[in-house]
PDB file of N, CA and C in Angstrom:
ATOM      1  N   UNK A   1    -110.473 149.565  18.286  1.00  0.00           N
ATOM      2  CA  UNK A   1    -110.920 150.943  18.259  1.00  0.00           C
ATOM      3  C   UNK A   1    -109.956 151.772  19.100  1.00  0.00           C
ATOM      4  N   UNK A   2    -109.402 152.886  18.381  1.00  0.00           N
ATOM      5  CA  UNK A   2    -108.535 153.942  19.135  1.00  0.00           C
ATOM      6  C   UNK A   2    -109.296 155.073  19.605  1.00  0.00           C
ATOM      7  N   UNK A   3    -109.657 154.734  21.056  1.00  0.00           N
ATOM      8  CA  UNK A   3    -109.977 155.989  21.734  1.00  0.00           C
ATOM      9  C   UNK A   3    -108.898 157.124  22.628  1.00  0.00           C
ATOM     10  N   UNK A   4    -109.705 158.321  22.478  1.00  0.00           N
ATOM     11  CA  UNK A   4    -108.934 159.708  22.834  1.00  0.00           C
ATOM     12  C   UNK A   4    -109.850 160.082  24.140  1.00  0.00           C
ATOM     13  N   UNK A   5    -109.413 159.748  25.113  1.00  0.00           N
ATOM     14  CA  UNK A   5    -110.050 160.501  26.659  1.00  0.00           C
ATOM     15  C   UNK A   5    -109.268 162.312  26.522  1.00  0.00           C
ATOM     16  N   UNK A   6    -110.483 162.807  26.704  1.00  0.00           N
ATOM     17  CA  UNK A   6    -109.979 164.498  26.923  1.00  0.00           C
ATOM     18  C   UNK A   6    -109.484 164.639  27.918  1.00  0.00           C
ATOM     19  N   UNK A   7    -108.818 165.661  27.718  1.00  0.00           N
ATOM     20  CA  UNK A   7    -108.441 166.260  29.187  1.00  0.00           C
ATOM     21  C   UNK A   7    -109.021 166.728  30.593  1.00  0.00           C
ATOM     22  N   UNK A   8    -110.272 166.717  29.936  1.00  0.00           N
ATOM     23  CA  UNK A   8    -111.374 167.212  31.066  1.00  0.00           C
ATOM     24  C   UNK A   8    -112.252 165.888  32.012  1.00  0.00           C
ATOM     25  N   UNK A   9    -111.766 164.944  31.176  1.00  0.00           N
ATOM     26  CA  UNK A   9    -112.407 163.405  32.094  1.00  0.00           C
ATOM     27  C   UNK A   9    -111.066 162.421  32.871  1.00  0.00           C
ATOM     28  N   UNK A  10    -111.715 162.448  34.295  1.00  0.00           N
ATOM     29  CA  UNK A  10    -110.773 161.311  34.713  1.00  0.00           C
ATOM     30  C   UNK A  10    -109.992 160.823  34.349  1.00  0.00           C
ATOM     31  N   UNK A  11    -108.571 160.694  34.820  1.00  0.00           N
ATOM     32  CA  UNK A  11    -108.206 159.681  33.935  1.00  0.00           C
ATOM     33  C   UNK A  11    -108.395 158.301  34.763  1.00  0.00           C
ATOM     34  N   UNK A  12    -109.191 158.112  35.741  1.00  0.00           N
ATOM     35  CA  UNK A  12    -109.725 157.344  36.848  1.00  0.00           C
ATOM     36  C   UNK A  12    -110.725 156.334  36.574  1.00  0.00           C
ATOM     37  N   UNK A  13    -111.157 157.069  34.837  1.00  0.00           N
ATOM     38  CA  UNK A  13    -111.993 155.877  33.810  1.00  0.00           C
ATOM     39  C   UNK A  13    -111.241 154.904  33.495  1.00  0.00           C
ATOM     40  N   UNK A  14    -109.766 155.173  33.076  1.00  0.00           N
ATOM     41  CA  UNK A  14    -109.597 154.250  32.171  1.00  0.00           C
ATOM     42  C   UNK A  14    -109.584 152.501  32.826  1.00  0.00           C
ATOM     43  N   UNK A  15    -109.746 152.247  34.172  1.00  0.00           N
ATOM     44  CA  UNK A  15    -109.883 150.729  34.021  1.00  0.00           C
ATOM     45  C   UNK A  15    -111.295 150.312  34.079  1.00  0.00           C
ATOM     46  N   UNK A  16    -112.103 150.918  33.432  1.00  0.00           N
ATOM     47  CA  UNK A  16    -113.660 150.905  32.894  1.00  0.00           C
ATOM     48  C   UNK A  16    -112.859 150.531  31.471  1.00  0.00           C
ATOM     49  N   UNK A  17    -112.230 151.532  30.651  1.00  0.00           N
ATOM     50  CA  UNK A  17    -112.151 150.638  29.241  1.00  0.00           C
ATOM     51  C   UNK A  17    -111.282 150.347  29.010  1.00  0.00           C
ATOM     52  N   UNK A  18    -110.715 149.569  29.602  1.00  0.00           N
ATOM     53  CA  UNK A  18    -109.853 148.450  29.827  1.00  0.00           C
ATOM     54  C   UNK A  18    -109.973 147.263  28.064  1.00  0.00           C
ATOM     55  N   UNK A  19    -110.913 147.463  27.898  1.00  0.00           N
ATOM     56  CA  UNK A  19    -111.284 146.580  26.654  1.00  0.00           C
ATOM     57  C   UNK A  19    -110.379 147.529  25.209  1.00  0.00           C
ATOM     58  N   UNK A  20    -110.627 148.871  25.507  1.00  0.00           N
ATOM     59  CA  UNK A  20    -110.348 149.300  24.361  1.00  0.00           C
ATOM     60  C   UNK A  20    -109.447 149.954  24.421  1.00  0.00           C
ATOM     61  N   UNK A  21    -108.016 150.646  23.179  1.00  0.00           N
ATOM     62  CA  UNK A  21    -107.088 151.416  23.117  1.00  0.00           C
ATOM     63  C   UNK A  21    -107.291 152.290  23.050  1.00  0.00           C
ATOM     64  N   UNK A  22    -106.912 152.880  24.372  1.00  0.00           N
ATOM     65  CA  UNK A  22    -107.173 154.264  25.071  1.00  0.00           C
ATOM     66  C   UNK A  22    -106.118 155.316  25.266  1.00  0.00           C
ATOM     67  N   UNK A  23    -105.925 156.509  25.338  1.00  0.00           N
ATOM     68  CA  UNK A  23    -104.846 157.122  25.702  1.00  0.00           C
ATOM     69  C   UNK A  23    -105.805 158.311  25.771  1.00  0.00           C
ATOM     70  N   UNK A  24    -104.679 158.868  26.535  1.00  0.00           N
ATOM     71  CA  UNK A  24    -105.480 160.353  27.106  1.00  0.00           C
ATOM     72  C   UNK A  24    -104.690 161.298  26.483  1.00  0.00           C
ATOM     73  N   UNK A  25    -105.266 162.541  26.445  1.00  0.00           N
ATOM     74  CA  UNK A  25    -105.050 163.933  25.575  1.00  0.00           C
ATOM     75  C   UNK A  25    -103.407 164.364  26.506  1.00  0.00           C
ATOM     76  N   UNK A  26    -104.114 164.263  28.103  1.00  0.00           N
ATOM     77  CA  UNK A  26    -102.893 164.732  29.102  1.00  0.00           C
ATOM     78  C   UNK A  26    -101.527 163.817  28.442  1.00  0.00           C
ATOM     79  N   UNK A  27    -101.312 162.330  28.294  1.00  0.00           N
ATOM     80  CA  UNK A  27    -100.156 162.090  27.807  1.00  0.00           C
ATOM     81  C   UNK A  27     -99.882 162.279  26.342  1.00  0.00           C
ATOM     82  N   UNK A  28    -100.494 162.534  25.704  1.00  0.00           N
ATOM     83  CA  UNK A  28     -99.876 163.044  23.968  1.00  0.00           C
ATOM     84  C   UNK A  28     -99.861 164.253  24.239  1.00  0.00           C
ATOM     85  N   UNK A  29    -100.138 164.956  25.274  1.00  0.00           N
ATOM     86  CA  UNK A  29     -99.423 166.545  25.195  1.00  0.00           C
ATOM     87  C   UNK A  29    -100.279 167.209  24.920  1.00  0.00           C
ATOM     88  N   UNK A  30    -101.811 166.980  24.578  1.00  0.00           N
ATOM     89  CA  UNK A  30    -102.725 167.751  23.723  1.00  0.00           C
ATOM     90  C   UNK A  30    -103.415 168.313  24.886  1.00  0.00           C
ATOM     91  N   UNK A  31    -103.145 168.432  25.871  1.00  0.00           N
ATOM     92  CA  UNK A  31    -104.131 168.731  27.127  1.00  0.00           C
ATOM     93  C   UNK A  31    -105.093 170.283  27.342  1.00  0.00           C
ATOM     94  N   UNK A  32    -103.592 171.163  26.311  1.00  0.00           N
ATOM     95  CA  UNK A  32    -103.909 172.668  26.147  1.00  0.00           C
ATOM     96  C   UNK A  32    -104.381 172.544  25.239  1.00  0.00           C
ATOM     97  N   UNK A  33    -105.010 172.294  23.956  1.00  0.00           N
ATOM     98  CA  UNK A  33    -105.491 172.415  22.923  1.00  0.00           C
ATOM     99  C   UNK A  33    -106.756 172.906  23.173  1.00  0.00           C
ATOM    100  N   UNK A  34    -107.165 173.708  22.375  1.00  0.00           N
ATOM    101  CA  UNK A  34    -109.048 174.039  22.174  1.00  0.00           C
ATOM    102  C   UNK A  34    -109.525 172.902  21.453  1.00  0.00           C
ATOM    103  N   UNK A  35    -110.865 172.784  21.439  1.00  0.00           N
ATOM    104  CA  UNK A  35    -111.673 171.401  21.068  1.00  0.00           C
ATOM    105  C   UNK A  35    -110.872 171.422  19.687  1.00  0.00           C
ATOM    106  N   UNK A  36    -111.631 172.255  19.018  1.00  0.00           N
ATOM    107  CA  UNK A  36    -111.447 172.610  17.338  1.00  0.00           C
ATOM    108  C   UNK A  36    -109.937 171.744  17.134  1.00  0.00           C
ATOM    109  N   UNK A  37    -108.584 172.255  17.896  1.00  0.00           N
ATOM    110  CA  UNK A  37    -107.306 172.215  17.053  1.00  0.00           C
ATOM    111  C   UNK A  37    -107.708 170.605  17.761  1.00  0.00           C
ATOM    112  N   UNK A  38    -108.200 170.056  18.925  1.00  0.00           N
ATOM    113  CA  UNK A  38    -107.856 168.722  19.469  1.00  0.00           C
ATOM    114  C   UNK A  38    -108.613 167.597  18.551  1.00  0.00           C
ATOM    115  N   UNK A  39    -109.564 167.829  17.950  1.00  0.00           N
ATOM    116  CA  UNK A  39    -110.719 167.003  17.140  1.00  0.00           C
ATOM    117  C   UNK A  39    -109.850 167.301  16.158  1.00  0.00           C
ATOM    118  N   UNK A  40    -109.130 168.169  15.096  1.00  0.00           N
ATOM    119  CA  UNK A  40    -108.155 168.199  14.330  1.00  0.00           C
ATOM    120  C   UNK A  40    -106.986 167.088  14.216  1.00  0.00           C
ATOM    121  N   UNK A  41    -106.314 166.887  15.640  1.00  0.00           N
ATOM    122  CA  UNK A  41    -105.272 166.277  15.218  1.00  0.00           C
ATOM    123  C   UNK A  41    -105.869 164.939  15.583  1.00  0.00           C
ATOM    124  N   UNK A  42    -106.636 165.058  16.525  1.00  0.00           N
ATOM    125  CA  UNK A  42    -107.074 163.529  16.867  1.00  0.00           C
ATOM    126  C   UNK A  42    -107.548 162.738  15.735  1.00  0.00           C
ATOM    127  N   UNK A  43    -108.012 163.148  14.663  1.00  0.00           N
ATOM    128  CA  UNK A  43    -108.787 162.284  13.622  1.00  0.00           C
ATOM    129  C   UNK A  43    -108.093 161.402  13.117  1.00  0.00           C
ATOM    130  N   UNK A  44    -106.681 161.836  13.265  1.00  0.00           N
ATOM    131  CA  UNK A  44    -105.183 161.243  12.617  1.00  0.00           C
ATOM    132  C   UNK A  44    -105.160 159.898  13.203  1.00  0.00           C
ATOM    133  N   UNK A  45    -105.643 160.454  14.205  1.00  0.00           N
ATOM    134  CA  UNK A  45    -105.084 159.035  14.831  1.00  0.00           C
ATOM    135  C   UNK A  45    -105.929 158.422  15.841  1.00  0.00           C
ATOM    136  N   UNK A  46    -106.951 158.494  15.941  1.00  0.00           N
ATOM    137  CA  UNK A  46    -108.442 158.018  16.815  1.00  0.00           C
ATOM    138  C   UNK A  46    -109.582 157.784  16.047  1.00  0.00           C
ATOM    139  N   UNK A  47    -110.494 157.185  16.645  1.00  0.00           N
ATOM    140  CA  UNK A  47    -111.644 156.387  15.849  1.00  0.00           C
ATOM    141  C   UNK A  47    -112.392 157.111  17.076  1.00  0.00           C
ATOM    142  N   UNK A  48    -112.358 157.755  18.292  1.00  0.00           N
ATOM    143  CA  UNK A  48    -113.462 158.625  19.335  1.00  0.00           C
ATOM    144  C   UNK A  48    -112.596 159.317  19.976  1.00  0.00           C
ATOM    145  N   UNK A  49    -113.541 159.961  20.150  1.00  0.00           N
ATOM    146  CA  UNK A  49    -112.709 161.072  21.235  1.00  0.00           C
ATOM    147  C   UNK A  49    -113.676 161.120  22.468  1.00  0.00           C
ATOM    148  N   UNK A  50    -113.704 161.293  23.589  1.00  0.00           N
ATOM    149  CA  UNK A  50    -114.829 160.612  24.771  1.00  0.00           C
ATOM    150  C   UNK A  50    -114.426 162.252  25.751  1.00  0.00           C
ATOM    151  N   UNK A  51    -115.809 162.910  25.740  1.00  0.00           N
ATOM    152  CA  UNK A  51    -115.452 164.254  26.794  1.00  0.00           C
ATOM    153  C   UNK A  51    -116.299 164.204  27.673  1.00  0.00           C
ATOM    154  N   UNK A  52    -116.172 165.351  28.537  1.00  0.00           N
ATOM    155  CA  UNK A  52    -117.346 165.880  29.189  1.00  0.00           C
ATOM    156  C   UNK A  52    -117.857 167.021  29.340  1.00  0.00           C
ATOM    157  N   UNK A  53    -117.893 168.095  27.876  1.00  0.00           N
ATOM    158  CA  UNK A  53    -117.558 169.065  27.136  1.00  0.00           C
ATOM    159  C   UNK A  53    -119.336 168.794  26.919  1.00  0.00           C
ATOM    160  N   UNK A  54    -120.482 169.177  27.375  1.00  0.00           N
ATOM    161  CA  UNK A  54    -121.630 169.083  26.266  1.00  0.00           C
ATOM    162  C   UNK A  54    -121.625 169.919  25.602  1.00  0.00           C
ATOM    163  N   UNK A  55    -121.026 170.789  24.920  1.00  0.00           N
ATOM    164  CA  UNK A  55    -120.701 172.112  24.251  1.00  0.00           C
ATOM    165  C   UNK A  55    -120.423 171.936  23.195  1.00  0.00           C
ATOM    166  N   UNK A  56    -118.868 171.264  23.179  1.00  0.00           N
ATOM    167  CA  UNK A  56    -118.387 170.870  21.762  1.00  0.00           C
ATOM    168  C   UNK A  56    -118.787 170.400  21.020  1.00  0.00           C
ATOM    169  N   UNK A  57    -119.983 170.037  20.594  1.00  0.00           N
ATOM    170  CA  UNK A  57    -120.700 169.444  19.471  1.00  0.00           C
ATOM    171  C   UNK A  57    -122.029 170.765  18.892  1.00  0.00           C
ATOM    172  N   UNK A  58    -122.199 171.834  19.750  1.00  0.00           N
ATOM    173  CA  UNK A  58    -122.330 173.043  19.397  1.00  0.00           C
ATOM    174  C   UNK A  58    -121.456 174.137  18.596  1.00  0.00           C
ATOM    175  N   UNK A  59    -120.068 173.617  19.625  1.00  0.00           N
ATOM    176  CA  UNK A  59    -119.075 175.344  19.113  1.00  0.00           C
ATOM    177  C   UNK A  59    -118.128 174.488  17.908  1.00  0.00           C
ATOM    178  N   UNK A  60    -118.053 173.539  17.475  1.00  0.00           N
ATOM    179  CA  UNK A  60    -117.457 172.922  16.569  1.00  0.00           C
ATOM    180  C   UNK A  60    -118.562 171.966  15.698  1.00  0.00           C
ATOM    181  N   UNK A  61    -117.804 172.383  14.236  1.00  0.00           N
ATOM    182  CA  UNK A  61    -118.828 171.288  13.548  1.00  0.00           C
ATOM    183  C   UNK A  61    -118.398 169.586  13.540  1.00  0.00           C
ATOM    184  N   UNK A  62    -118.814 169.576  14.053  1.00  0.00           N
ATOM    185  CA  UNK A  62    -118.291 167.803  14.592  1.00  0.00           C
ATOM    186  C   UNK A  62    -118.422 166.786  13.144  1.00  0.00           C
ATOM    187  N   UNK A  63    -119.729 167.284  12.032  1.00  0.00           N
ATOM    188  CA  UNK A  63    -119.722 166.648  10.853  1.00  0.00           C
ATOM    189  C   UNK A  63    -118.332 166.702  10.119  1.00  0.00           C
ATOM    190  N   UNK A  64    -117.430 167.911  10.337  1.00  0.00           N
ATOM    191  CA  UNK A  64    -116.567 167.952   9.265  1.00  0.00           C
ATOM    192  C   UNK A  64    -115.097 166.845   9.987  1.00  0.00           C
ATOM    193  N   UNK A  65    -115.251 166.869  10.858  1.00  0.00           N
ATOM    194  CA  UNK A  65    -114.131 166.084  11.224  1.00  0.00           C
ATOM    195  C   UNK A  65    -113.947 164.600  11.649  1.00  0.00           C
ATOM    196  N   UNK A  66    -113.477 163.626  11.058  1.00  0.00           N
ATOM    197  CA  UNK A  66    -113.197 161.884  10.936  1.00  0.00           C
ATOM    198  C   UNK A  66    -112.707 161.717  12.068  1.00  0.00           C
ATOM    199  N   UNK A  67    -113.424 161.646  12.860  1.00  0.00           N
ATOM    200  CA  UNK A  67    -113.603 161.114  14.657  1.00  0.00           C
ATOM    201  C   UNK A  67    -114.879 161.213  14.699  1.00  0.00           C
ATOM    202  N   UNK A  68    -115.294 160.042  15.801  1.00  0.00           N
ATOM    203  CA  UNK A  68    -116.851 159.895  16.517  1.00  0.00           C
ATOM    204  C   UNK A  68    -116.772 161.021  18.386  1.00  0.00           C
ATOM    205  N   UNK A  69    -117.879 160.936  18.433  1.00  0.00           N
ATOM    206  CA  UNK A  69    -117.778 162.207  19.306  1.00  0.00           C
ATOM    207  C   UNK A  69    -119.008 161.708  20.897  1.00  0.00           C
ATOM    208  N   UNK A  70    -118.088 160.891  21.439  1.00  0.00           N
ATOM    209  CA  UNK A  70    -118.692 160.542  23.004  1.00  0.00           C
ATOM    210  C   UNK A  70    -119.247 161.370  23.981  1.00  0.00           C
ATOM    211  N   UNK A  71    -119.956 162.109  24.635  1.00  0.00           N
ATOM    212  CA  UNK A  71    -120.168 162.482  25.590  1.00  0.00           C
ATOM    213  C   UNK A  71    -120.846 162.327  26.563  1.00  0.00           C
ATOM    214  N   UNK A  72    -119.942 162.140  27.670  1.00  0.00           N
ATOM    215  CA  UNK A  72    -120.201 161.717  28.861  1.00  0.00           C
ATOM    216  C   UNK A  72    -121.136 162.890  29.722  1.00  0.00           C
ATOM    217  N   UNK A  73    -122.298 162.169  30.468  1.00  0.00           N
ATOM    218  CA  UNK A  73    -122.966 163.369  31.608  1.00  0.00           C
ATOM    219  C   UNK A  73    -122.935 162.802  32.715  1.00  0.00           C
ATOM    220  N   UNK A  74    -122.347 163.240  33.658  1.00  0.00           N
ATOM    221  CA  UNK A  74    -122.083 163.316  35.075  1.00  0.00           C
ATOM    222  C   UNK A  74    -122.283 164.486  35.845  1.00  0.00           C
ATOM    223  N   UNK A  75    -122.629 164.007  37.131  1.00  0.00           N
ATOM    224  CA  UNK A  75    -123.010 165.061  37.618  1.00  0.00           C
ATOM    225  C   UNK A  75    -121.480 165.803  38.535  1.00  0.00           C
ATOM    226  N   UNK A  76    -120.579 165.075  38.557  1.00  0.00           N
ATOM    227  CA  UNK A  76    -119.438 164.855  39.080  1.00  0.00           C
ATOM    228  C   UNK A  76    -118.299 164.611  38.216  1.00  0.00           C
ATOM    229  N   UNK A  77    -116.947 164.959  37.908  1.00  0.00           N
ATOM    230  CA  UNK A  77    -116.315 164.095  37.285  1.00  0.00           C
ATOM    231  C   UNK A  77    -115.426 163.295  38.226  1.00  0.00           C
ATOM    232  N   UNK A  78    -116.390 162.181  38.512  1.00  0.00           N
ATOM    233  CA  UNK A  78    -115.559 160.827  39.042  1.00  0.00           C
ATOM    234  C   UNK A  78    -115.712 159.911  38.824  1.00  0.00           C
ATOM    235  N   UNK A  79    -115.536 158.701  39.048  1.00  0.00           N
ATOM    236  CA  UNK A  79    -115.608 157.173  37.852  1.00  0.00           C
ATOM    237  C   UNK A  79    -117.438 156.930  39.061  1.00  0.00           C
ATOM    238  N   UNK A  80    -117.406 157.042  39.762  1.00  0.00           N
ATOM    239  CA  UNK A  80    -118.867 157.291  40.907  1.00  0.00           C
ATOM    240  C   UNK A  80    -119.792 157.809  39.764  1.00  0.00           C
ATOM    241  N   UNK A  81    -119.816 158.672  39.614  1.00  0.00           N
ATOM    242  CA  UNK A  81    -120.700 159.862  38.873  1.00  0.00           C
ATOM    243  C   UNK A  81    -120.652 159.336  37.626  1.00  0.00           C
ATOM    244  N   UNK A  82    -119.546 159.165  36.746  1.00  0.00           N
ATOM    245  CA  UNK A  82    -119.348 158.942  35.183  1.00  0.00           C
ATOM    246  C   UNK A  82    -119.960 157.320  34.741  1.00  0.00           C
TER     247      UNK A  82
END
């Protein structure tokens, strides 16, 4: 499974998923993107995208686009909290 960590989560998770192929938005460059254009290109090439955005599944239609859609609630963003 190809997961997409946003820009807005730790990147302090990733030896939590250690199991799975992970890359973050910050190193493919996508870091500035709005949800919309980032769930766009990500579909290309990810099977999830993992945020901490509870929004984006409001301001975007998440049905139309071939990615699964994670969201994380913390009260903090730190691997503590997440």
């Amino acid at each position: 499974m190809k997961v997409l960590l946003d820009a807005c989560v730790t990147a302090q998770i990733l030896p939590l998923l250690s199991s799975l192929d992970v890359t973050t938005a910050r190193d493919r460059g996508w870091h500035e993107l709005s949800n919309g254009n980032l769930l766009s290109v990500a579909q290309h090439e990810f099977d999830v995208l993992i945020t901490l955005d509870r929004n984006m599944r409001y301001q975007q239609p998440i049905h139309k686009f071939n990615i699964g859609l994670v969201v994380i609630q913390g009260v903090r963003n730190t691997v503590e909290s997440l």
